[in-house]
N, C-alpha and C. Protein backbone atom coordinates (compact mmCIF):
# COMPACT_ATOMS: atom_id res chain seq x y z
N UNK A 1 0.82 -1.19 0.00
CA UNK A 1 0.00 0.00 0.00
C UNK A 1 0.87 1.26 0.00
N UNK A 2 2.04 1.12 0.50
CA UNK A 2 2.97 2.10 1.08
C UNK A 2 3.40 2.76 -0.05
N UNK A 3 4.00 2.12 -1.26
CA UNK A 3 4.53 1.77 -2.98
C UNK A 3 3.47 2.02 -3.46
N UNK A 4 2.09 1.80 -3.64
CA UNK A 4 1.27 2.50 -4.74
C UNK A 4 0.89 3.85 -3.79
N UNK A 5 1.13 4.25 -2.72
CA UNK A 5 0.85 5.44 -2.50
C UNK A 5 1.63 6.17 -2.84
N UNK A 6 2.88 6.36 -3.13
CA UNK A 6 4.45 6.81 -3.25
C UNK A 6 4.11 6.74 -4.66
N UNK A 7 3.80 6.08 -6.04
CA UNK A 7 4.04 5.71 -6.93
C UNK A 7 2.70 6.72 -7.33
N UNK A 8 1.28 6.85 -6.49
CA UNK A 8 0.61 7.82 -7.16
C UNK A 8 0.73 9.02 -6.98
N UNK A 9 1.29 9.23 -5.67
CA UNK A 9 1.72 10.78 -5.29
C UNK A 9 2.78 11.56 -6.54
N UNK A 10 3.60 10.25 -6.90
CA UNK A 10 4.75 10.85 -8.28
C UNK A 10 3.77 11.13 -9.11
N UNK A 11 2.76 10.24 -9.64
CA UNK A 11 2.39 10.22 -10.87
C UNK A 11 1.72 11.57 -10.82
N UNK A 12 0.94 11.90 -9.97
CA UNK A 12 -0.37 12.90 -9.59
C UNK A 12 0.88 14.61 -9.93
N UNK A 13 2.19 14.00 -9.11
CA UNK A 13 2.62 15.29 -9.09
C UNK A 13 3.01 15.62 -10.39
N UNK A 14 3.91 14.51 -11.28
CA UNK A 14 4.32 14.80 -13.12
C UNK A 14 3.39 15.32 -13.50
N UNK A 15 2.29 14.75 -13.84
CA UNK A 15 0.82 15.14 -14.49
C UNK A 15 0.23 16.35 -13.80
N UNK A 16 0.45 17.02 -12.72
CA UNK A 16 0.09 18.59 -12.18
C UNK A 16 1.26 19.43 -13.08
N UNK A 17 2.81 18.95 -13.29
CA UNK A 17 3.61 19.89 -13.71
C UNK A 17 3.44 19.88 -14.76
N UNK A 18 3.36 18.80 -15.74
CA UNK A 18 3.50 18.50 -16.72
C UNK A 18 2.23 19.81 -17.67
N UNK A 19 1.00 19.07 -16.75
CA UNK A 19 -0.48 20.02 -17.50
C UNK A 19 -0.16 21.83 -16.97
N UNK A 20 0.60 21.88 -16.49
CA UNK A 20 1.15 23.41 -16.00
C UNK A 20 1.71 23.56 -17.36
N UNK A 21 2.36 22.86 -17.53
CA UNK A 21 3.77 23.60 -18.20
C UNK A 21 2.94 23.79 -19.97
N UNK A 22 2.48 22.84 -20.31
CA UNK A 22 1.44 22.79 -21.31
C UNK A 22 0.44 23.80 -21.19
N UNK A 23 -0.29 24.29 -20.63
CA UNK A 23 -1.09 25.28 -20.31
C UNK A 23 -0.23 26.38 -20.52
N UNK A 24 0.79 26.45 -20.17
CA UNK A 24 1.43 28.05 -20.04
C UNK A 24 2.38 27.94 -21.48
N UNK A 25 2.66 27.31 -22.20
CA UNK A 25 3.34 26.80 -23.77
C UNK A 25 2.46 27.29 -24.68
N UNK A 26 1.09 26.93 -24.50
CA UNK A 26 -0.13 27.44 -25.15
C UNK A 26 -0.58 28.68 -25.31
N UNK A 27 -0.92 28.81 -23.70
CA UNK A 27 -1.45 29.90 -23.67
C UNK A 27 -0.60 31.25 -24.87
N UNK A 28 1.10 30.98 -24.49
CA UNK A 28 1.63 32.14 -25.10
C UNK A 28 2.21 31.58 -26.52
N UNK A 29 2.27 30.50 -26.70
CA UNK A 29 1.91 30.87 -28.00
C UNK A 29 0.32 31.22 -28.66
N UNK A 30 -0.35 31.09 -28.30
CA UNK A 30 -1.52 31.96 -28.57
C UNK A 30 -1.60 33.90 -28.64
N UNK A 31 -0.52 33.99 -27.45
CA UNK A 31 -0.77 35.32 -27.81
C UNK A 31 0.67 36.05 -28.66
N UNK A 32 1.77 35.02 -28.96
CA UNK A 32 1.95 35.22 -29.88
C UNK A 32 1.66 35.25 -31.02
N UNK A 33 0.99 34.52 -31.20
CA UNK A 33 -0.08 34.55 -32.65
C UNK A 33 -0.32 35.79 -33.09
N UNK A 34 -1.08 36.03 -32.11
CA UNK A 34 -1.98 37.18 -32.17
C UNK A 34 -0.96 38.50 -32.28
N UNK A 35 0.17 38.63 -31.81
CA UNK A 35 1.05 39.88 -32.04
C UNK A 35 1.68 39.43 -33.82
N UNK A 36 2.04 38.46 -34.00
CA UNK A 36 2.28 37.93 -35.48
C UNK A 36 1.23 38.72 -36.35
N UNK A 37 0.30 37.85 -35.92
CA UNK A 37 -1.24 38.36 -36.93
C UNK A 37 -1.71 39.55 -37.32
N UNK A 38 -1.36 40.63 -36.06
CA UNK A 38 -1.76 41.94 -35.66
C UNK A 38 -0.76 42.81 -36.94
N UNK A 39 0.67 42.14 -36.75
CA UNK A 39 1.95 42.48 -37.51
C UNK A 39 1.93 42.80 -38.67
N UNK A 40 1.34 41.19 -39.31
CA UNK A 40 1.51 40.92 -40.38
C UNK A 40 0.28 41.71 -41.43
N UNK A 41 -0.77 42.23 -40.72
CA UNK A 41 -2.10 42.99 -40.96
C UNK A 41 -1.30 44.30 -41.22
N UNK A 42 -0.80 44.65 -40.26
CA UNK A 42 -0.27 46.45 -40.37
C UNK A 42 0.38 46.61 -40.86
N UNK A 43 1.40 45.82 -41.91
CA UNK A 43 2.10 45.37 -42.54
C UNK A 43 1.62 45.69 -44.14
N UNK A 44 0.49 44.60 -44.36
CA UNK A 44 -0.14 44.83 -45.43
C UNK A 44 -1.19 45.59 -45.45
N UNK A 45 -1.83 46.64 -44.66
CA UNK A 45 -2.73 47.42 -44.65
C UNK A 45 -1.66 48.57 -45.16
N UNK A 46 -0.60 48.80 -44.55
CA UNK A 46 0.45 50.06 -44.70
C UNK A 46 0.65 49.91 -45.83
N UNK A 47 0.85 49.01 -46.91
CA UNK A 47 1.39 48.57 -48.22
C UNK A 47 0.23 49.25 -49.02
N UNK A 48 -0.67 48.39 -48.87
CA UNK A 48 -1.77 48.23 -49.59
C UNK A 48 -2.45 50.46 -49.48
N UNK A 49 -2.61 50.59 -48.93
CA UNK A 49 -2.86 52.14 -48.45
C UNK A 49 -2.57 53.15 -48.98
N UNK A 50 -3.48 54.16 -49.77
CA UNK A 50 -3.00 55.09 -50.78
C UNK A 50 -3.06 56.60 -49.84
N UNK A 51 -3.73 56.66 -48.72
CA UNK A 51 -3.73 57.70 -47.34
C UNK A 51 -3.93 56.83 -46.17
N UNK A 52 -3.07 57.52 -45.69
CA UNK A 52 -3.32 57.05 -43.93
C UNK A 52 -3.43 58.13 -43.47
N UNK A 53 -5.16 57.96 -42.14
CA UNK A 53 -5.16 59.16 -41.32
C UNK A 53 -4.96 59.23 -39.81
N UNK A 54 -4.80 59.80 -39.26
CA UNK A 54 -4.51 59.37 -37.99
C UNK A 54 -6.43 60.25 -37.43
N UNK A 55 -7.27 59.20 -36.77
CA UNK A 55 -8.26 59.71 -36.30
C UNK A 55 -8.32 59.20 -34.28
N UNK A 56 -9.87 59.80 -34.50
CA UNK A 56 -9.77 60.19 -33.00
C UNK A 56 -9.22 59.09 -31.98
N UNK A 57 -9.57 57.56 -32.32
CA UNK A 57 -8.96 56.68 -31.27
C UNK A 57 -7.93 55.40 -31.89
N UNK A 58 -7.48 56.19 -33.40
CA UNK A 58 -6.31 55.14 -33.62
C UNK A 58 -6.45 55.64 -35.23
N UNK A 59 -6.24 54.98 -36.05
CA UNK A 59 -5.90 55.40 -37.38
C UNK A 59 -6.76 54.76 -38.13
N UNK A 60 -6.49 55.35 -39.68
CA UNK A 60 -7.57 54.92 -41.03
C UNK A 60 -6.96 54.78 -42.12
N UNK A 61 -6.62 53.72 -42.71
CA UNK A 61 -5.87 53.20 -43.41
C UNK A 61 -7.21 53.35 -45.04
N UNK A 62 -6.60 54.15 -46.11
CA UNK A 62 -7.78 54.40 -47.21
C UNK A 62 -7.15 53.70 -48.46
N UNK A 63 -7.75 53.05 -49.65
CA UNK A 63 -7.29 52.46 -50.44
C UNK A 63 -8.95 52.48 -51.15
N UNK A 64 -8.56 52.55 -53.03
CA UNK A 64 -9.33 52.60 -53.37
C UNK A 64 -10.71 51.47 -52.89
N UNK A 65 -11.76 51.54 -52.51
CA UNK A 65 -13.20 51.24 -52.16
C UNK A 65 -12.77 49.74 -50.91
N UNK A 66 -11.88 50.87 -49.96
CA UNK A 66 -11.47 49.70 -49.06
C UNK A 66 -11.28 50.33 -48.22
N UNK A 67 -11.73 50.47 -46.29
CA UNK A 67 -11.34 51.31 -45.38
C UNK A 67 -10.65 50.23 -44.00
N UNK A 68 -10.11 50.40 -44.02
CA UNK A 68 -9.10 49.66 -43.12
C UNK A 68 -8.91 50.65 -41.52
N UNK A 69 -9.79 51.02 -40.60
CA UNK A 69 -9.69 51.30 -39.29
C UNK A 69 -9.13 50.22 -38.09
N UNK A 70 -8.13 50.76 -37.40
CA UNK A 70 -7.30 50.71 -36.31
C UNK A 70 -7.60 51.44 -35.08
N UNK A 71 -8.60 50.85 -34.42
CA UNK A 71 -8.51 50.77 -33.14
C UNK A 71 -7.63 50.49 -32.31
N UNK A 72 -6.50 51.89 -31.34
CA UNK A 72 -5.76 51.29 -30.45
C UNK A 72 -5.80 51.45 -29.00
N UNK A 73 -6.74 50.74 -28.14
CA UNK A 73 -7.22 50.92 -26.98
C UNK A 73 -6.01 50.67 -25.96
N UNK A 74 -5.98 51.06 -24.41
CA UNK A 74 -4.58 50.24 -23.88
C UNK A 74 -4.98 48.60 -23.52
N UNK A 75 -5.84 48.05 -23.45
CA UNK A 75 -5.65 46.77 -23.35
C UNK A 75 -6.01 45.77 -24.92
N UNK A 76 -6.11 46.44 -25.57
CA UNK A 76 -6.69 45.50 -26.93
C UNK A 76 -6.49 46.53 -28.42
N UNK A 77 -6.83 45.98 -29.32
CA UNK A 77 -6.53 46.47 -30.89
C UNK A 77 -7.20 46.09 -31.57
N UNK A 78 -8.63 47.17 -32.28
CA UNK A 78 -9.33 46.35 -33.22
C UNK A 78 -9.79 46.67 -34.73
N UNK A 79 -9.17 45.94 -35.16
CA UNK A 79 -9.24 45.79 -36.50
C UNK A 79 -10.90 45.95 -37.69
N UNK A 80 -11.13 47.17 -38.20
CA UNK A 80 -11.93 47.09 -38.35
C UNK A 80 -12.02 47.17 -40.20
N UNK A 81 -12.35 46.24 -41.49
CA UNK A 81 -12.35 46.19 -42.41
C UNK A 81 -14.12 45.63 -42.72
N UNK A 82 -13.52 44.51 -44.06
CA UNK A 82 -15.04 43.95 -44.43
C UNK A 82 -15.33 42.84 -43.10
N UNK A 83 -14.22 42.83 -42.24
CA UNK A 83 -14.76 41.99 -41.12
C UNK A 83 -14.16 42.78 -39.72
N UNK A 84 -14.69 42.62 -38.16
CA UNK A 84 -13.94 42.95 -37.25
C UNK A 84 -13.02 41.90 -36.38
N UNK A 85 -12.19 42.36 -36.08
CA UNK A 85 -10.76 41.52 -35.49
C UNK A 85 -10.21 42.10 -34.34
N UNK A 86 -10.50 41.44 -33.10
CA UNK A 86 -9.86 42.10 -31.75
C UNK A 86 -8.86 41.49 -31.45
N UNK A 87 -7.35 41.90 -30.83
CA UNK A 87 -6.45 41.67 -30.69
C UNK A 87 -6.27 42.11 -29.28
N UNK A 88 -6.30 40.68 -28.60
CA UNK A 88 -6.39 41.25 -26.98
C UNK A 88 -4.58 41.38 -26.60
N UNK A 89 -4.45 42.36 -27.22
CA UNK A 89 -3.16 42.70 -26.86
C UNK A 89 -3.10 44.07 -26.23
N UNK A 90 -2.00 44.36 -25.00
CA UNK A 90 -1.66 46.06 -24.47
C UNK A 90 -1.14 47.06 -25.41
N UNK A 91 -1.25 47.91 -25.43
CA UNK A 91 -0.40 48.85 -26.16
C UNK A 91 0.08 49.75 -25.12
N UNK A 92 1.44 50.16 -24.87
CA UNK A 92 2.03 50.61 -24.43
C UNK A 92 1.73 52.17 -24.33
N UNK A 93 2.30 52.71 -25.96
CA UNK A 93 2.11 53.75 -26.54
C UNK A 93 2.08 53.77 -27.69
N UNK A 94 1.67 55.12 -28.52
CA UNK A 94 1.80 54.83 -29.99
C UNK A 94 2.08 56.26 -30.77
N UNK A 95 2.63 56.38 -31.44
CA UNK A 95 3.49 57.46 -31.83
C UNK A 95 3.02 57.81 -33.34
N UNK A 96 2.55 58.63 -34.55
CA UNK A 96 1.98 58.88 -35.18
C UNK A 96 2.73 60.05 -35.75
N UNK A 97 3.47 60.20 -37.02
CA UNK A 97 4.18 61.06 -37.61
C UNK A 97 4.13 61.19 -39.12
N UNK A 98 3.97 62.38 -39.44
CA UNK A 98 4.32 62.47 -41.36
C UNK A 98 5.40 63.29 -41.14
N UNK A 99 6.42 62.92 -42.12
CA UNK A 99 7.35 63.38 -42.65
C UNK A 99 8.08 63.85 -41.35
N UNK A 100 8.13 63.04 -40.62
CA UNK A 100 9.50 63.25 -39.44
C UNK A 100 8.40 64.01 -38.18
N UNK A 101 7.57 64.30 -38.31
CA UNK A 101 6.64 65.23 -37.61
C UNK A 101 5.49 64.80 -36.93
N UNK A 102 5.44 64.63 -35.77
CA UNK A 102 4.67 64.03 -35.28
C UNK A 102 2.97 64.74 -35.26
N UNK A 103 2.29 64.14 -35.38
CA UNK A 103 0.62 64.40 -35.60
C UNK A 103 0.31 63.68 -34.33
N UNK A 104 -0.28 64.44 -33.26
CA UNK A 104 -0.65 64.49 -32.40
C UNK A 104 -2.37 64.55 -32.02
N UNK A 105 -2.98 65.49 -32.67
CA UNK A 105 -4.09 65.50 -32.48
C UNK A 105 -4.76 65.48 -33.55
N UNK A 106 -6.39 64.99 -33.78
CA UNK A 106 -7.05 65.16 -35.32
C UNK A 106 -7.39 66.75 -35.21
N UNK A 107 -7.11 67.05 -36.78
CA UNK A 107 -7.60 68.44 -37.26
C UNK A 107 -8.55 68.03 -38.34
N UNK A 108 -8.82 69.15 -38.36
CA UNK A 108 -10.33 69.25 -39.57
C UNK A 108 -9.83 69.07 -40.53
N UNK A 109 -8.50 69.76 -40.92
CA UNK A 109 -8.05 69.67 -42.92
C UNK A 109 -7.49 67.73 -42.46
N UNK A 110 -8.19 67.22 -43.80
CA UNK A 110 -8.22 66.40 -43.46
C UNK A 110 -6.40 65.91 -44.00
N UNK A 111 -5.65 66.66 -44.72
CA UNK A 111 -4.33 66.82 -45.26
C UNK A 111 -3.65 66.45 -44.16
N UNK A 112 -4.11 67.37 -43.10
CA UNK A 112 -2.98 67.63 -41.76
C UNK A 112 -2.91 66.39 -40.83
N UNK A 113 -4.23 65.38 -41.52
CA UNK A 113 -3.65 63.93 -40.39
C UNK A 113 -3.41 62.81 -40.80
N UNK A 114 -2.97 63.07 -41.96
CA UNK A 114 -2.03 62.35 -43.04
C UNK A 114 -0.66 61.69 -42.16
N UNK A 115 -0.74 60.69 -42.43
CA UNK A 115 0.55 59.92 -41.84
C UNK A 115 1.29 59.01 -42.59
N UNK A 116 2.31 58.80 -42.81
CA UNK A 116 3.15 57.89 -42.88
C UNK A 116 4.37 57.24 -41.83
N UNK A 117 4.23 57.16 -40.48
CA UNK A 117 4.72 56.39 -39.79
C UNK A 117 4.16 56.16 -38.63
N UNK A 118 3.92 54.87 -38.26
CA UNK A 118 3.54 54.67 -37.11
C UNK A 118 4.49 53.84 -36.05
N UNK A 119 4.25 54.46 -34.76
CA UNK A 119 5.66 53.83 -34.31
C UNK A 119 4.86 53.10 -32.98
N UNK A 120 4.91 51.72 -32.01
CA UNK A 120 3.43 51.34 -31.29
C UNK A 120 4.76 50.49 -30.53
N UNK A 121 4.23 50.69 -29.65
CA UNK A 121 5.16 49.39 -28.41
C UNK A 121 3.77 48.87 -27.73
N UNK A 122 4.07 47.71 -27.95
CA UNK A 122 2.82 46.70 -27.41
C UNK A 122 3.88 45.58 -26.35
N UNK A 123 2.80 45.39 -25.28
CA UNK A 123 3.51 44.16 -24.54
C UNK A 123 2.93 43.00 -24.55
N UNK A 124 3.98 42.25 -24.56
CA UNK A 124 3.74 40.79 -24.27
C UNK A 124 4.36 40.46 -22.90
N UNK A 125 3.30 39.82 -22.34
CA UNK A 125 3.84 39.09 -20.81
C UNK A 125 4.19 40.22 -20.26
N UNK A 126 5.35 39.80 -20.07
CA UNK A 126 6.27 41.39 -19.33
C UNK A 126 7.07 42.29 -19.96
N UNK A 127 7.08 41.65 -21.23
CA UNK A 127 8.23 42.60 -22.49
C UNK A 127 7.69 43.57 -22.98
N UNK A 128 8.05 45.00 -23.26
CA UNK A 128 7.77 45.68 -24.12
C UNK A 128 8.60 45.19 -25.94
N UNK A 129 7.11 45.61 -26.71
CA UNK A 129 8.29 44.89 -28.03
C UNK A 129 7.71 46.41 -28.81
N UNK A 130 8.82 46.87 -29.34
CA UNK A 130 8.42 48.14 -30.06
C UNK A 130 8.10 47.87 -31.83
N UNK A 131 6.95 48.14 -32.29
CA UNK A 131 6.95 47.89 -33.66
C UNK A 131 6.98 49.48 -34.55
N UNK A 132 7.72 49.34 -35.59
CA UNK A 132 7.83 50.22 -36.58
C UNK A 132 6.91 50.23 -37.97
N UNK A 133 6.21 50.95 -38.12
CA UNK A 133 5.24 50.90 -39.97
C UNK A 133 5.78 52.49 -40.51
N UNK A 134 5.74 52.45 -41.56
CA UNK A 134 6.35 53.26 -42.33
C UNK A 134 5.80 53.10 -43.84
N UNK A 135 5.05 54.28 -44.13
CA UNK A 135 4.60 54.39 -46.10
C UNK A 135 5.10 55.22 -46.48
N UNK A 136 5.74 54.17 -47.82
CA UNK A 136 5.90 55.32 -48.85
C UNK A 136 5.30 55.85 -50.04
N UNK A 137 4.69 56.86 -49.80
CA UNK A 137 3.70 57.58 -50.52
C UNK A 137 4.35 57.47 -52.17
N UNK A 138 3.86 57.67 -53.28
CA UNK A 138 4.05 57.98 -54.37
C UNK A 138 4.40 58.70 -54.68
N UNK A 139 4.96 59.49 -55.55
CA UNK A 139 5.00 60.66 -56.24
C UNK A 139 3.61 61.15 -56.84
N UNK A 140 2.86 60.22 -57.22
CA UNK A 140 1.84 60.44 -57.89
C UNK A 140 0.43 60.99 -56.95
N UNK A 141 0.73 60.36 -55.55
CA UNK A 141 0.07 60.06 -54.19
C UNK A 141 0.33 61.73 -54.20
N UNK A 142 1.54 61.60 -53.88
CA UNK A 142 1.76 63.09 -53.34
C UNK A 142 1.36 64.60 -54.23
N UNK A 143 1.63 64.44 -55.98
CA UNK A 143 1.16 65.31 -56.62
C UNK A 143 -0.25 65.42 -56.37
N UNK A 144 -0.95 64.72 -56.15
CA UNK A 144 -2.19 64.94 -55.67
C UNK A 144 -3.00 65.30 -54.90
N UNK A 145 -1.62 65.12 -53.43
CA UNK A 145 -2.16 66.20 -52.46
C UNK A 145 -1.96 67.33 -52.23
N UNK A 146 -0.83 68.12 -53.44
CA UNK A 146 -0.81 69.27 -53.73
C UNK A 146 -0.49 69.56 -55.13
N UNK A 147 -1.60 70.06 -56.08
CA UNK A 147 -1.65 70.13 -57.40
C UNK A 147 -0.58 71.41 -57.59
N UNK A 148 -0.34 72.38 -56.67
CA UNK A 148 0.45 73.45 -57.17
C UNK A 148 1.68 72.80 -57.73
N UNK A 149 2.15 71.81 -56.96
CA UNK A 149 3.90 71.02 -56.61
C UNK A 149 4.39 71.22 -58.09
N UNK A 150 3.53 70.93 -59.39
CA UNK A 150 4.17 70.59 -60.26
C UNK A 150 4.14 71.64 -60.87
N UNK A 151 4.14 72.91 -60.50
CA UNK A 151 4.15 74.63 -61.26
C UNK A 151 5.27 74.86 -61.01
């Protein structure tokens, strides 16, 4: 009796660490996923994007008959296109600049909240991980947002 008590107390205890350690393997790769996924979206939304605006609670990604909104709350990120996508991820901070210049608040001309860089530190677990997006506008993009340019 002495030996199968000893022999289940081991077993009981492997199988408590074991389903720990599995649970917590999961869990974060899951929310790595989700920082991948989030990535790989802002990635190709920035590409794909003929204006980016910076609006009242995160940005607006415009492309011909396609609107791509970015929700960036501090505990989550949501993705708003022909479908919605929440990304229960933190955001740290997030930084919002054209042409070296940071855009801070929305203005009315809608010119002035024009962006091409976004700069976002999101955490995982306990890490801050800083991500960089960056567009490059056209020439053609740009003659268009000021017709004088070419006089």
């Amino acid at each position: 009796m002495l030996v199968a008590t000893i022999l289940i107390g081991i077993t009981y205890t492997s199988y408590s660490i074991v389903s720990k350690s599995y649970l917590s393997f999961t869990t974060k790769n899951t929310e790595m996923a989700g920082l991948e996924t989030l990535d790989k979206l802002l990635k190709r939304d920035f590409d794909r994007a003929e204006l980016i605006k910076k609006d009242t609670s995160g940005i607006l990604l415009e492309s011909p008959g396609h609107i791509v909104k970015y929700e960036l709350m501090p505990d989550f990120v949501v993705r708003t296109s022909s479908r919605l996508d929440t990304f229960k991820i933190k955001t740290m901070e997030f930084t919002t600049l054209f042409e070296g210049l940071p855009v801070s608040e929305v203005s009315p001309s809608e010119e002035q909240n024009r962006l091409d860089q976004l700069d976002i530190t999101l955490l995982f677990q306990t890490e801050k991980i800083p991500y960089h997006y960056h567009k490059q506008y056209s020439s053609a993009n740009l003659i268009q947002r000021n017709p004088d340019a070419i006089h």
